[in-house]
C-alpha atoms as a PDB file:
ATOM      1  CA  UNK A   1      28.255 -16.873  -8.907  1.00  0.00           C
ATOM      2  CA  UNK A   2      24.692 -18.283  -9.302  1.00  0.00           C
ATOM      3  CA  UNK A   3      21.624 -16.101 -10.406  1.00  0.00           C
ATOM      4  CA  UNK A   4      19.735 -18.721  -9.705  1.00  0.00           C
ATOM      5  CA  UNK A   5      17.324 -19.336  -6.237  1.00  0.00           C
ATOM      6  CA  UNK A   6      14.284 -21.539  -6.067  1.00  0.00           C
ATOM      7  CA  UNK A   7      14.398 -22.560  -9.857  1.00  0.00           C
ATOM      8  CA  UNK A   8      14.427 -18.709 -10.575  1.00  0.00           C
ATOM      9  CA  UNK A   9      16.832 -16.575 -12.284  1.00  0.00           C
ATOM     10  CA  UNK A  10      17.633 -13.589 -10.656  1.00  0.00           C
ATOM     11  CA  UNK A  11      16.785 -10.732 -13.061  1.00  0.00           C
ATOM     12  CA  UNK A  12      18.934  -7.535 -13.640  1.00  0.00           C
ATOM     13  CA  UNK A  13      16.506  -5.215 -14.905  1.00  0.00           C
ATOM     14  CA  UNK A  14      14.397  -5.864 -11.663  1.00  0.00           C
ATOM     15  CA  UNK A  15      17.205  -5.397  -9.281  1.00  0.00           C
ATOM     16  CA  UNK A  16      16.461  -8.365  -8.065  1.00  0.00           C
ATOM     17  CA  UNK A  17      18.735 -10.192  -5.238  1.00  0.00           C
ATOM     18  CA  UNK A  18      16.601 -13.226  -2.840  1.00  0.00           C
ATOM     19  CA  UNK A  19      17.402 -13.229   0.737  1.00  0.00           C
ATOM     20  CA  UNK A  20      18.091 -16.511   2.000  1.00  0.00           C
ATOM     21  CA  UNK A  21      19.150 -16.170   5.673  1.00  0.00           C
ATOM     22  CA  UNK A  22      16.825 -17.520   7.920  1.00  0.00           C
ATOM     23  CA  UNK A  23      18.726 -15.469  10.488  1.00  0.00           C
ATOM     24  CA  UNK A  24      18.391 -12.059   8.923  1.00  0.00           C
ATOM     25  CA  UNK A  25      14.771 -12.719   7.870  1.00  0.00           C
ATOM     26  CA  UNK A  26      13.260 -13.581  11.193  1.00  0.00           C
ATOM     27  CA  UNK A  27      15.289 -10.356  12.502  1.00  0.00           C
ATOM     28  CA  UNK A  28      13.196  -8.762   9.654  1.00  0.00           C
ATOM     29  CA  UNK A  29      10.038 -10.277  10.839  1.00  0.00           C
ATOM     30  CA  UNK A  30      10.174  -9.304  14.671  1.00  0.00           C
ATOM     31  CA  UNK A  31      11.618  -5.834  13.586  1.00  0.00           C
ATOM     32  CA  UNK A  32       7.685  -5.515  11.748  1.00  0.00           C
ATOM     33  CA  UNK A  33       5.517  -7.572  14.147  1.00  0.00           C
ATOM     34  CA  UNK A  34       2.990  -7.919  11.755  1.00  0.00           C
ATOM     35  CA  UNK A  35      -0.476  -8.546  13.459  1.00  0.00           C
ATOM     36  CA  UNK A  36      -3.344 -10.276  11.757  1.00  0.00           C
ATOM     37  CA  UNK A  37      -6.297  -7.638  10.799  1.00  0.00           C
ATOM     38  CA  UNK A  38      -3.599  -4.925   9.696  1.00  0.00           C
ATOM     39  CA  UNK A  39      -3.587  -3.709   6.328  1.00  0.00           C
ATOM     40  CA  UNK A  40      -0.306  -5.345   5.432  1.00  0.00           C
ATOM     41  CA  UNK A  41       1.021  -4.861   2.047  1.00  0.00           C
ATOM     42  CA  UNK A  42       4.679  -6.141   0.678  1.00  0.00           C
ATOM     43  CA  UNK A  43       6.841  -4.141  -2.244  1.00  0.00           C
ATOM     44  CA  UNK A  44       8.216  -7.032  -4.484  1.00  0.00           C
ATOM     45  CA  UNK A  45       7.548 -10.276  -2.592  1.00  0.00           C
ATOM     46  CA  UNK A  46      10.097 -12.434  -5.058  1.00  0.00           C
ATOM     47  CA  UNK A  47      10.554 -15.897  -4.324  1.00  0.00           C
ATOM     48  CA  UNK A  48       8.212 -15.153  -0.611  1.00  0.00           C
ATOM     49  CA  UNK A  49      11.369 -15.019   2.202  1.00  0.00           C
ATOM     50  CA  UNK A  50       9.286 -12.537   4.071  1.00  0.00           C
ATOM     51  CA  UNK A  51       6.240 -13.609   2.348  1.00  0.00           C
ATOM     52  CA  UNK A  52       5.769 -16.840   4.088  1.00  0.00           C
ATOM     53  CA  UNK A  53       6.644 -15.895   7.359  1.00  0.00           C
ATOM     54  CA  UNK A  54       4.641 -12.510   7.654  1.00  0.00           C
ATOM     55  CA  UNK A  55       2.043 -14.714   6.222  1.00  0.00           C
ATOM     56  CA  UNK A  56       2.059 -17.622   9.144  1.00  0.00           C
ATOM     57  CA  UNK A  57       1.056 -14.315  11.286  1.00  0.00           C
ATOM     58  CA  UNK A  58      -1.656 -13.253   9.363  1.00  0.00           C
ATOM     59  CA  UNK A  59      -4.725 -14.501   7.927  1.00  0.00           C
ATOM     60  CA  UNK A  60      -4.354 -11.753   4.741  1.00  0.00           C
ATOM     61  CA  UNK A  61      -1.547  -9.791   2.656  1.00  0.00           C
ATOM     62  CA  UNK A  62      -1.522  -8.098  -0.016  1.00  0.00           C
ATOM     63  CA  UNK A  63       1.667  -7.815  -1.950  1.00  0.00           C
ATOM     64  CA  UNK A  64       3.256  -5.590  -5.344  1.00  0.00           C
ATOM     65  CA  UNK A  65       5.397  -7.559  -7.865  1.00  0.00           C
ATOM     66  CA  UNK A  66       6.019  -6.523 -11.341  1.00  0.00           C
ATOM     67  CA  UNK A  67       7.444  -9.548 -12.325  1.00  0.00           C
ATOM     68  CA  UNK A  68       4.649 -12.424 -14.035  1.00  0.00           C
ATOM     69  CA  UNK A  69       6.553 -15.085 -13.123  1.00  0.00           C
ATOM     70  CA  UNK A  70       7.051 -14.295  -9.187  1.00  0.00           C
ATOM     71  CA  UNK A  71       3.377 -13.325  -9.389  1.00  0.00           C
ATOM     72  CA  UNK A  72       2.322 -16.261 -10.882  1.00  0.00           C
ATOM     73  CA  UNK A  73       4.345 -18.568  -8.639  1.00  0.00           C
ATOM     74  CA  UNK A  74       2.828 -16.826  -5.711  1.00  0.00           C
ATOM     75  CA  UNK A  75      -0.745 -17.632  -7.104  1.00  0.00           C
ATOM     76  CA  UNK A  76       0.541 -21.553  -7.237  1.00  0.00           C
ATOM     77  CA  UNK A  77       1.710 -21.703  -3.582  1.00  0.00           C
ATOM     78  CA  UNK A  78       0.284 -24.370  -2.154  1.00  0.00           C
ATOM     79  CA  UNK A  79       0.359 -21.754   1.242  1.00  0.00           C
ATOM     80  CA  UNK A  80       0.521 -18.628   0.195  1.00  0.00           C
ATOM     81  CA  UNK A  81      -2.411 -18.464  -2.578  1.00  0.00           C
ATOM     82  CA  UNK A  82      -5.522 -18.589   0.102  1.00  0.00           C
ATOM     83  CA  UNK A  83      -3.933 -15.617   1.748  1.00  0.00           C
ATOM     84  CA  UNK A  84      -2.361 -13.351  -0.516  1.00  0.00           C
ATOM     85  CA  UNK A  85      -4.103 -10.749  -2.722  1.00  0.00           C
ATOM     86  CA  UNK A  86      -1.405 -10.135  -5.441  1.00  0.00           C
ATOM     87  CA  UNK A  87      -1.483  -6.973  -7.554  1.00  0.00           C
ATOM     88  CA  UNK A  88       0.748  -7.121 -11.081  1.00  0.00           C
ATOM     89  CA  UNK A  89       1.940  -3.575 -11.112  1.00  0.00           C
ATOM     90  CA  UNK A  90       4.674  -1.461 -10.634  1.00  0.00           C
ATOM     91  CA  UNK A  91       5.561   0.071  -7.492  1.00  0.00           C
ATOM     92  CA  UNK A  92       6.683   3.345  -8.673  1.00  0.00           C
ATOM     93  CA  UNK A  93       3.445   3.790 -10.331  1.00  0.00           C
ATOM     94  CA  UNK A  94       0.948   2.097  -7.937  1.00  0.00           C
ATOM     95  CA  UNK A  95      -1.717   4.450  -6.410  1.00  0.00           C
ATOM     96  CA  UNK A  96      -1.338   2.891  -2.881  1.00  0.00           C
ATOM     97  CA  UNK A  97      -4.323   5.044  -1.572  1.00  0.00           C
ATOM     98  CA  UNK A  98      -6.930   2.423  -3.293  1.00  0.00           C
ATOM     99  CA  UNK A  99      -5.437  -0.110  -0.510  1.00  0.00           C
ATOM    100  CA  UNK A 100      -6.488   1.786   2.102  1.00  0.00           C
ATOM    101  CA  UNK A 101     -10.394   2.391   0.046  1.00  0.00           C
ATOM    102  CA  UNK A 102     -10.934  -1.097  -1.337  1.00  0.00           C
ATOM    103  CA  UNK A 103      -9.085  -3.828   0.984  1.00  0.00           C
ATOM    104  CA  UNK A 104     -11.474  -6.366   1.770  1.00  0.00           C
ATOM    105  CA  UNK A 105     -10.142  -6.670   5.539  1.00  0.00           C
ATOM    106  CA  UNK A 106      -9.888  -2.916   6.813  1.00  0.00           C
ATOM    107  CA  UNK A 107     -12.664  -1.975   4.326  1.00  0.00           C
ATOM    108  CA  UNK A 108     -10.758   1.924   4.457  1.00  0.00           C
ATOM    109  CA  UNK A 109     -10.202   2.885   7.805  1.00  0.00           C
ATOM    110  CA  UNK A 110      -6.984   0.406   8.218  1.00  0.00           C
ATOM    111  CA  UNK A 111      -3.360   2.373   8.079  1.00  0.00           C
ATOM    112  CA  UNK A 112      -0.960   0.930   5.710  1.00  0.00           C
ATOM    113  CA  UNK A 113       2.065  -1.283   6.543  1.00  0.00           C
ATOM    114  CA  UNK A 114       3.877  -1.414   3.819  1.00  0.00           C
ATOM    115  CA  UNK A 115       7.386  -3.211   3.907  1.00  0.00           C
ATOM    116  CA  UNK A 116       9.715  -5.137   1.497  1.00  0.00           C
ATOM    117  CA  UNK A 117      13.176  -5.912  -0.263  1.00  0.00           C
ATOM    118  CA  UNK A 118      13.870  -3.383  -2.481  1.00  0.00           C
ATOM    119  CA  UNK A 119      15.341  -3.130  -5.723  1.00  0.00           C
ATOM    120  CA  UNK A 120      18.348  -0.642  -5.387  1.00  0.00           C
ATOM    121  CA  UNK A 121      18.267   0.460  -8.609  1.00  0.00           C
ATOM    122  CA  UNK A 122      14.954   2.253  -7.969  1.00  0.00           C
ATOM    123  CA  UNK A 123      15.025   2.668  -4.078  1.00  0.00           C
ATOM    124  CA  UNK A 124      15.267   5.963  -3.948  1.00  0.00           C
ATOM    125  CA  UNK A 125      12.362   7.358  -6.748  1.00  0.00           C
ATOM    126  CA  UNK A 126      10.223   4.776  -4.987  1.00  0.00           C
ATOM    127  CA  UNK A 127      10.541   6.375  -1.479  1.00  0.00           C
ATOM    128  CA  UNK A 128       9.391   9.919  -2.845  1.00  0.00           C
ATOM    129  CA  UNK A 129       6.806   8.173  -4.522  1.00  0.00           C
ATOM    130  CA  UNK A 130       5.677   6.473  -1.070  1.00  0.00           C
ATOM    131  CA  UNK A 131       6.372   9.726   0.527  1.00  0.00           C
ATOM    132  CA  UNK A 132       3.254  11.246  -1.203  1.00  0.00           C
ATOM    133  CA  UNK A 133       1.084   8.147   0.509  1.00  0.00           C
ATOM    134  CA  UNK A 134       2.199   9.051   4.375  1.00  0.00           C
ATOM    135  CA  UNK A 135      -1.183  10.249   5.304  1.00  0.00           C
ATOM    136  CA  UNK A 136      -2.258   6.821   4.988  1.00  0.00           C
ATOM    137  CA  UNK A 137       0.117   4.859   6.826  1.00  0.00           C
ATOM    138  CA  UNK A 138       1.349   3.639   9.482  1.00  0.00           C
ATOM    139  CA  UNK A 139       4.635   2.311   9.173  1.00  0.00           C
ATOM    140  CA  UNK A 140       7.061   1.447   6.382  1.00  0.00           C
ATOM    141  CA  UNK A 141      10.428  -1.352   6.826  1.00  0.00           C
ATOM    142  CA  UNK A 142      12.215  -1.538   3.476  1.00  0.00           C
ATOM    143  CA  UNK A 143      15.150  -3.335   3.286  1.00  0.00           C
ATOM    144  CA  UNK A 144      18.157  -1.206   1.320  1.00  0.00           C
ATOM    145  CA  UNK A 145      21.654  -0.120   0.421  1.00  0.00           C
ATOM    146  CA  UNK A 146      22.768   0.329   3.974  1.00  0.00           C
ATOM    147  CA  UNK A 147      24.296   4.259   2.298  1.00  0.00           C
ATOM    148  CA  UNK A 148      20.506   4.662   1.718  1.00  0.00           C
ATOM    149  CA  UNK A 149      20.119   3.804   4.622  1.00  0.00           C
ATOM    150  CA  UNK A 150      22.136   6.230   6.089  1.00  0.00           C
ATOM    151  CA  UNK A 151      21.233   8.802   4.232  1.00  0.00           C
ATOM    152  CA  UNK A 152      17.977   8.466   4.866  1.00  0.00           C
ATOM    153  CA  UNK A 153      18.824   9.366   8.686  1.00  0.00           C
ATOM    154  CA  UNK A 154      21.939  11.427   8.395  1.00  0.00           C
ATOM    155  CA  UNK A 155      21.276  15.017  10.006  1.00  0.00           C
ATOM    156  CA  UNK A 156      22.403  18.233   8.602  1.00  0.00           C
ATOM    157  CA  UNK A 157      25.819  18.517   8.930  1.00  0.00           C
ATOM    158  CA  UNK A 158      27.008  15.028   7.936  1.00  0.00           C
ATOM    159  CA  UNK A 159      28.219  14.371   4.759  1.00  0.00           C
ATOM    160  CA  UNK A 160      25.463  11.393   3.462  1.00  0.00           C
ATOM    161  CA  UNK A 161      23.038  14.682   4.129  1.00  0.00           C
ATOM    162  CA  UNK A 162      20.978  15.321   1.234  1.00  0.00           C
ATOM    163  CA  UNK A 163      17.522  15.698  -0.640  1.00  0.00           C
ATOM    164  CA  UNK A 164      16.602  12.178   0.440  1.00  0.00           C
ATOM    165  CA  UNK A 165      17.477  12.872   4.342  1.00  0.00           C
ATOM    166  CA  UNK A 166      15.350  16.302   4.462  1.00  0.00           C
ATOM    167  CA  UNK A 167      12.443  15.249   2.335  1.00  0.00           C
ATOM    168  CA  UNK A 168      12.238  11.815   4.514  1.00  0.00           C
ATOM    169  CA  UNK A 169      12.549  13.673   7.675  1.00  0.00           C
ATOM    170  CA  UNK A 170       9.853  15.836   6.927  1.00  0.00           C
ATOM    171  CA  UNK A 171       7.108  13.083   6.238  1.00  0.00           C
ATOM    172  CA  UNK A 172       8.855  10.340   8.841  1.00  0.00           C
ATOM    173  CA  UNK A 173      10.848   9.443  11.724  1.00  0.00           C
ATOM    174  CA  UNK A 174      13.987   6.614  10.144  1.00  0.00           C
ATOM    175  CA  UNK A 175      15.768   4.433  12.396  1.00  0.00           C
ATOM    176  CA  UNK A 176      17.776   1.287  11.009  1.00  0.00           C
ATOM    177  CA  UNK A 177      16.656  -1.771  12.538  1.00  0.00           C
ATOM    178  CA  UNK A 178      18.223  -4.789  11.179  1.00  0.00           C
ATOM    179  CA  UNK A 179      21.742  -4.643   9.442  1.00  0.00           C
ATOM    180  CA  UNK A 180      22.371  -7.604   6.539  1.00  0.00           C
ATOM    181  CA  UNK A 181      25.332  -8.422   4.919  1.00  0.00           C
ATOM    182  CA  UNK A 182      25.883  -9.322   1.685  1.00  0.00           C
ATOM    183  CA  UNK A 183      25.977 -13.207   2.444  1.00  0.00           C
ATOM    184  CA  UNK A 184      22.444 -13.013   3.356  1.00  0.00           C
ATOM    185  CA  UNK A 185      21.499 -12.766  -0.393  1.00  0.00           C
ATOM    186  CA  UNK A 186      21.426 -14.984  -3.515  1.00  0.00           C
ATOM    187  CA  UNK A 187      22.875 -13.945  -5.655  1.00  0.00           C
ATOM    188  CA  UNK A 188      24.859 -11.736  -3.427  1.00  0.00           C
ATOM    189  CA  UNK A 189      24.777  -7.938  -3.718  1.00  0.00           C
ATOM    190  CA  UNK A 190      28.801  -5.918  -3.625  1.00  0.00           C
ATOM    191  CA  UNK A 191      27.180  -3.491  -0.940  1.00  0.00           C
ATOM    192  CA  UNK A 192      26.102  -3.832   2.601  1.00  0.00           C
ATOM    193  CA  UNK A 193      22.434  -3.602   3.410  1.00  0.00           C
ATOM    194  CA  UNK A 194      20.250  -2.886   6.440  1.00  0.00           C
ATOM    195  CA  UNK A 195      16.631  -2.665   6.878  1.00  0.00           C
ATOM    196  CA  UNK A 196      15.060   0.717   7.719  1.00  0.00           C
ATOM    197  CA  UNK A 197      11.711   1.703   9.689  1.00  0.00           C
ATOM    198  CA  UNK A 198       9.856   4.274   8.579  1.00  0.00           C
ATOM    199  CA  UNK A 199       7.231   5.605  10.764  1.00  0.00           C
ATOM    200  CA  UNK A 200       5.432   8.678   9.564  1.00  0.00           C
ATOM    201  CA  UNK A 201       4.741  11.744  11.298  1.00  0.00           C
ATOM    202  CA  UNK A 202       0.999  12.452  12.954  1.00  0.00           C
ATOM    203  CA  UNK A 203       1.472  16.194  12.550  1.00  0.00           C
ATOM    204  CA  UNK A 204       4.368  17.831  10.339  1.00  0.00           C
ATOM    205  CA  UNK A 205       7.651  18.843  12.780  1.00  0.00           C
ATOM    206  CA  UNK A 206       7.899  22.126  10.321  1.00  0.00           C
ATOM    207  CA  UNK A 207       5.006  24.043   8.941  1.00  0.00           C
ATOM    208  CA  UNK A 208       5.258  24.089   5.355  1.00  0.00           C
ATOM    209  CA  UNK A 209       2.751  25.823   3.241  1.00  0.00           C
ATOM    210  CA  UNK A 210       3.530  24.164   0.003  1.00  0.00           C
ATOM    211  CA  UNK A 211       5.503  21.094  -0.333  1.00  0.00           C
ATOM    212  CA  UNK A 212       6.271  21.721  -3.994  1.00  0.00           C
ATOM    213  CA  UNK A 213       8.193  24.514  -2.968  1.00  0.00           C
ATOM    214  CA  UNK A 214      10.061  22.939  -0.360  1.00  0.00           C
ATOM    215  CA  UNK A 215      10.908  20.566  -2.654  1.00  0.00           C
ATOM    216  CA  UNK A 216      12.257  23.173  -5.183  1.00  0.00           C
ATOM    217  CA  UNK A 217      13.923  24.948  -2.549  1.00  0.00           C
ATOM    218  CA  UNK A 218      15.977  21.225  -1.410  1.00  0.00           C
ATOM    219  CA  UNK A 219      16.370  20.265  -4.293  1.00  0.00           C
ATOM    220  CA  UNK A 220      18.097  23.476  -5.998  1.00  0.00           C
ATOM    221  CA  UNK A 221      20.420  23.696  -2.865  1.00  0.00           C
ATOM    222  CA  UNK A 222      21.811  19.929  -3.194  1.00  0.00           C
ATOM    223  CA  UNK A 223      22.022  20.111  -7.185  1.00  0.00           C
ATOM    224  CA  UNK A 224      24.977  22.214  -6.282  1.00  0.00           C
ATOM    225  CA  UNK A 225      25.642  21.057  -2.979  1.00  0.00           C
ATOM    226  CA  UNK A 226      29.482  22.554  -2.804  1.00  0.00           C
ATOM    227  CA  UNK A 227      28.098  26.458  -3.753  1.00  0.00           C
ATOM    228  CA  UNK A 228      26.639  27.902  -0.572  1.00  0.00           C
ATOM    229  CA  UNK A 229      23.299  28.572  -0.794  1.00  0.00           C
ATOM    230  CA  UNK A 230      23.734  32.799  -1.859  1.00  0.00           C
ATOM    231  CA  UNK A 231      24.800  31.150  -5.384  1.00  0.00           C
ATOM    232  CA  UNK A 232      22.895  27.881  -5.450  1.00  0.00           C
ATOM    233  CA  UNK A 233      19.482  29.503  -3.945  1.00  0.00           C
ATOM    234  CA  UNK A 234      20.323  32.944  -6.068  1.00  0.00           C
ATOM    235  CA  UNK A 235      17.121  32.604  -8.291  1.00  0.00           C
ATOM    236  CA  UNK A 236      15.025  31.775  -6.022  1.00  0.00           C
ATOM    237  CA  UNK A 237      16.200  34.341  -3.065  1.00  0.00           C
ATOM    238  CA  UNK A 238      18.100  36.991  -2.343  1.00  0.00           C
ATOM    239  CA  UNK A 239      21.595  37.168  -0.244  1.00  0.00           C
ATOM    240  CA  UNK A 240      19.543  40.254   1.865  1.00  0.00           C
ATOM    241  CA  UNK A 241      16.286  37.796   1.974  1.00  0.00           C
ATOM    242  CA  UNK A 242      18.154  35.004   2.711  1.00  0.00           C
ATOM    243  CA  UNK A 243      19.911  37.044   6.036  1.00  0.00           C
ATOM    244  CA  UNK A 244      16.681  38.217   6.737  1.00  0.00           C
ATOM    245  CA  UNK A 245      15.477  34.802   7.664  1.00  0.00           C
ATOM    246  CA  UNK A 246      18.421  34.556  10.347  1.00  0.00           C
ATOM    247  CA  UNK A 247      20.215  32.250   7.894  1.00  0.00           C
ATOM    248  CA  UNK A 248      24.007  32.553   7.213  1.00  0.00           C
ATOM    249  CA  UNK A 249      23.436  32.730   3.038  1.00  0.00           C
ATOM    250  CA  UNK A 250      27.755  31.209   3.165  1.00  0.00           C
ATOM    251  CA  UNK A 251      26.690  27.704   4.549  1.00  0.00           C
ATOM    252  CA  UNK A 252      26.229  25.003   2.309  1.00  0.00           C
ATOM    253  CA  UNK A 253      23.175  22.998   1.516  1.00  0.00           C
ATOM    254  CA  UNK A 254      24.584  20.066   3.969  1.00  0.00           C
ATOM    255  CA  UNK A 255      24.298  22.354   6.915  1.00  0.00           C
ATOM    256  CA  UNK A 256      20.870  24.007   6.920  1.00  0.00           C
ATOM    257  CA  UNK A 257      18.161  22.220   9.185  1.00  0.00           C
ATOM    258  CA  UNK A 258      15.122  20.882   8.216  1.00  0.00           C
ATOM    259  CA  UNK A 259      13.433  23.840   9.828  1.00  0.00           C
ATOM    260  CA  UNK A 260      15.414  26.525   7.829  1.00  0.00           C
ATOM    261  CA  UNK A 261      14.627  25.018   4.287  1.00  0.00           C
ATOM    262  CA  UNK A 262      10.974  25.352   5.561  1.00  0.00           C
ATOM    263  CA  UNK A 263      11.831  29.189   6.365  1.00  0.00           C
ATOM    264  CA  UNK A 264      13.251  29.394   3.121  1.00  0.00           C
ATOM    265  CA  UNK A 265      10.457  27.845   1.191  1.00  0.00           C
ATOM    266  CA  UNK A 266       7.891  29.608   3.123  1.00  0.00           C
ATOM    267  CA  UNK A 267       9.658  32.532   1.723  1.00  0.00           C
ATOM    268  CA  UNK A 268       9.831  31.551  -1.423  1.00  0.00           C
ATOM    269  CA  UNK A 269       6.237  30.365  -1.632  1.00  0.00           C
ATOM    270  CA  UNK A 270       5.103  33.579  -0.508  1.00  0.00           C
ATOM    271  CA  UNK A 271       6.900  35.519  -3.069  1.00  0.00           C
ATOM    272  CA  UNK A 272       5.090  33.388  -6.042  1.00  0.00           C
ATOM    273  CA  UNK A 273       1.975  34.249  -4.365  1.00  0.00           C
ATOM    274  CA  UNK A 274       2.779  37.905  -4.812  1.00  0.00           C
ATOM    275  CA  UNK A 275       4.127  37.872  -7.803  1.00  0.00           C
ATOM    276  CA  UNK A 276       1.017  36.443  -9.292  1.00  0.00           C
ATOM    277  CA  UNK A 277      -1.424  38.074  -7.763  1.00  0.00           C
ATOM    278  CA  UNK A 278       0.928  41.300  -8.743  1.00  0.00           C
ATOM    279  CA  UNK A 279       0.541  39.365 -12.433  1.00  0.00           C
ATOM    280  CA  UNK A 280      -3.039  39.533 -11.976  1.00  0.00           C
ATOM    281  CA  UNK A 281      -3.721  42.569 -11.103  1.00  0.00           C
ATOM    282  CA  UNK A 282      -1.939  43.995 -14.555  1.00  0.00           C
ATOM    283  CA  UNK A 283      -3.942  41.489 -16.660  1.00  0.00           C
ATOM    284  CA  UNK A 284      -7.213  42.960 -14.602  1.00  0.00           C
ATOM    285  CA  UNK A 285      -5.941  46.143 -14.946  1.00  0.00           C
ATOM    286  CA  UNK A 286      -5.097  45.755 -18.888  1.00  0.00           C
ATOM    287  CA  UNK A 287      -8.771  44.771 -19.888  1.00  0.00           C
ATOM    288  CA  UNK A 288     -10.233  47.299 -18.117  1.00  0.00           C
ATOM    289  CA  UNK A 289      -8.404  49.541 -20.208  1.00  0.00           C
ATOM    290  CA  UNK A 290      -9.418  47.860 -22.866  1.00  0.00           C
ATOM    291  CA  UNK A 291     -13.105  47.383 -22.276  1.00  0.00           C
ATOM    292  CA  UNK A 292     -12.702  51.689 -21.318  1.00  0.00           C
ATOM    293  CA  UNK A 293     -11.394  52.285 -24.427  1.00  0.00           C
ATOM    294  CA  UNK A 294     -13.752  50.710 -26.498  1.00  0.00           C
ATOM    295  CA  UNK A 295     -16.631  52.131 -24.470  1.00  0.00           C
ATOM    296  CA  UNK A 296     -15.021  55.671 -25.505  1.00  0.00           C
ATOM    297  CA  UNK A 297     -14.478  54.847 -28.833  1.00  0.00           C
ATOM    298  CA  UNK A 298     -18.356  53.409 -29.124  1.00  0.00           C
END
């Protein structure tokens, strides 16, 4: 099978696969409706499928691509090149935030739109990393493995439920919008695909007073997803604690809601505040016995 599209080889280490389907793309298109004036920004434009199109919309767009030689095609296009502002950087490291302070359209007070075809190998880092950049967006479409997909919406309960579906939930509201198969793609991937919206929420649907700690908390449970959560939560909190919070401490990370990780992790957080402010209060106490003791001896 060809790695080759548009004079390019397809590259490995970028995970990269070009859709070709004229089909699928303007399916992709309508599902975003970009309008012109919106802080639009694309995740690894490649060889410009939904480049050009989104572009014929728009008067700018600013896309991500960490490969030189997409970027530098890009910057060639007899099209593209009066509209695009390209940045050479990598996704997973890209402070996203300096989009929303320094592009030349919105100048700051534009939401972002980000959307793209992602690389599978690093779909899932990249979304926590987006995550963190929710309070300054709008909406997201990524195209993906359609399991990523699906776990990115699966409720507790289901199987495909997981760190990705809470953690996603709690930030945005995921429906699938497009479904592509494999055809759609040079060269084309062994997996299904299907493109996802991601719409984050205006106010939280749980109060959370820490995220790191609902992230500890989610993460613990589902790094020993088939314990219940007595044994996989057992550092963190107690059977007792954990019935105390009206949760059954037998269930299994897969069936606890969104809302009772954020009881447990609202637990949880409280009891580090505690226990360092219990931590404090011996070190405060310790030098005062100090500084007494040397006043006596003096």
């Amino acid at each position: 099978m060809s790695q080759k599209h548009l004079g390019h080889t397809a590259r490995k280490r970028f995970g990269q696969n070009f859709l070709h389907d004229q089909y699928i793309i303007d399916k992709i298109v309508s599902a975003i409706n970009p309008q012109n004036g919106e802080n639009l920004v694309e995740i690894g434009p490649g060889l410009g499928a939904l480049t050009e199109p989104v572009a014929e919309e728009v008067d700018q767009l600013t896309v991500v691509e960490l490969d030189r030689d997409l970027a530098k095609r890009l910057r060639e296009h007899p099209f593209l090149s009066k509209k695009l502002s390209i940045i050479e950087d990598d996704a997973l490291k890209f402070d996203f935030a300096t989009l929303v302070d320094s592009n030349s359209v919105t100048k700051g007070e534009g939401e972002l739109r980000i959307f793209g075809n992602l690389p599978y190998n690093i779909s899932t880092p990249l979304m926590f990393h987006l995550f963190t950049f929710t309070n300054k967006v709008k909406d997201m479409h990524f195209m993906l493995q359609n399991e990523v997909v699906k776990r990115l919406c699966a409720t507790h309960g289901d199987k495909l439920y997981g760190r990705l579906s809470v953690m996603a939930q709690f930030y945005c509201q995921a429906i699938p919008v497009v479904a592509v198969p494999p055809s759609a793609f040079k060269p084309a991937p062994k997996v299904d695909s299907a493109v996802v919206r991601l719409t984050p929420h205006k106010t939280p649907p749980v109060q959370v007073d820490n995220i790191d700690s609902l992230q500890q908390v989610v993460t613990t449970a589902f790094n020993q997803r088939r314990k219940t959560i007595r044994n996989s939560l057992k550092d963190l909190v107690s059977h007792d604690e954990i019935e105390a919070l009206g949760i059954k401490p037998e269930l299994r990370a897969e069936a606890l809601s969104l809302q009772q990780f954020a009881l447990l992790a609202n637990y949880v957080e409280a009891n580090k505040l505690e226990t360092n402010d219990a931590e404090t209060s011996k070190i405060k106490t310790k030098k005062l016995k100090k500084k007494d003791k040397h006043l006596t001896e003096d």
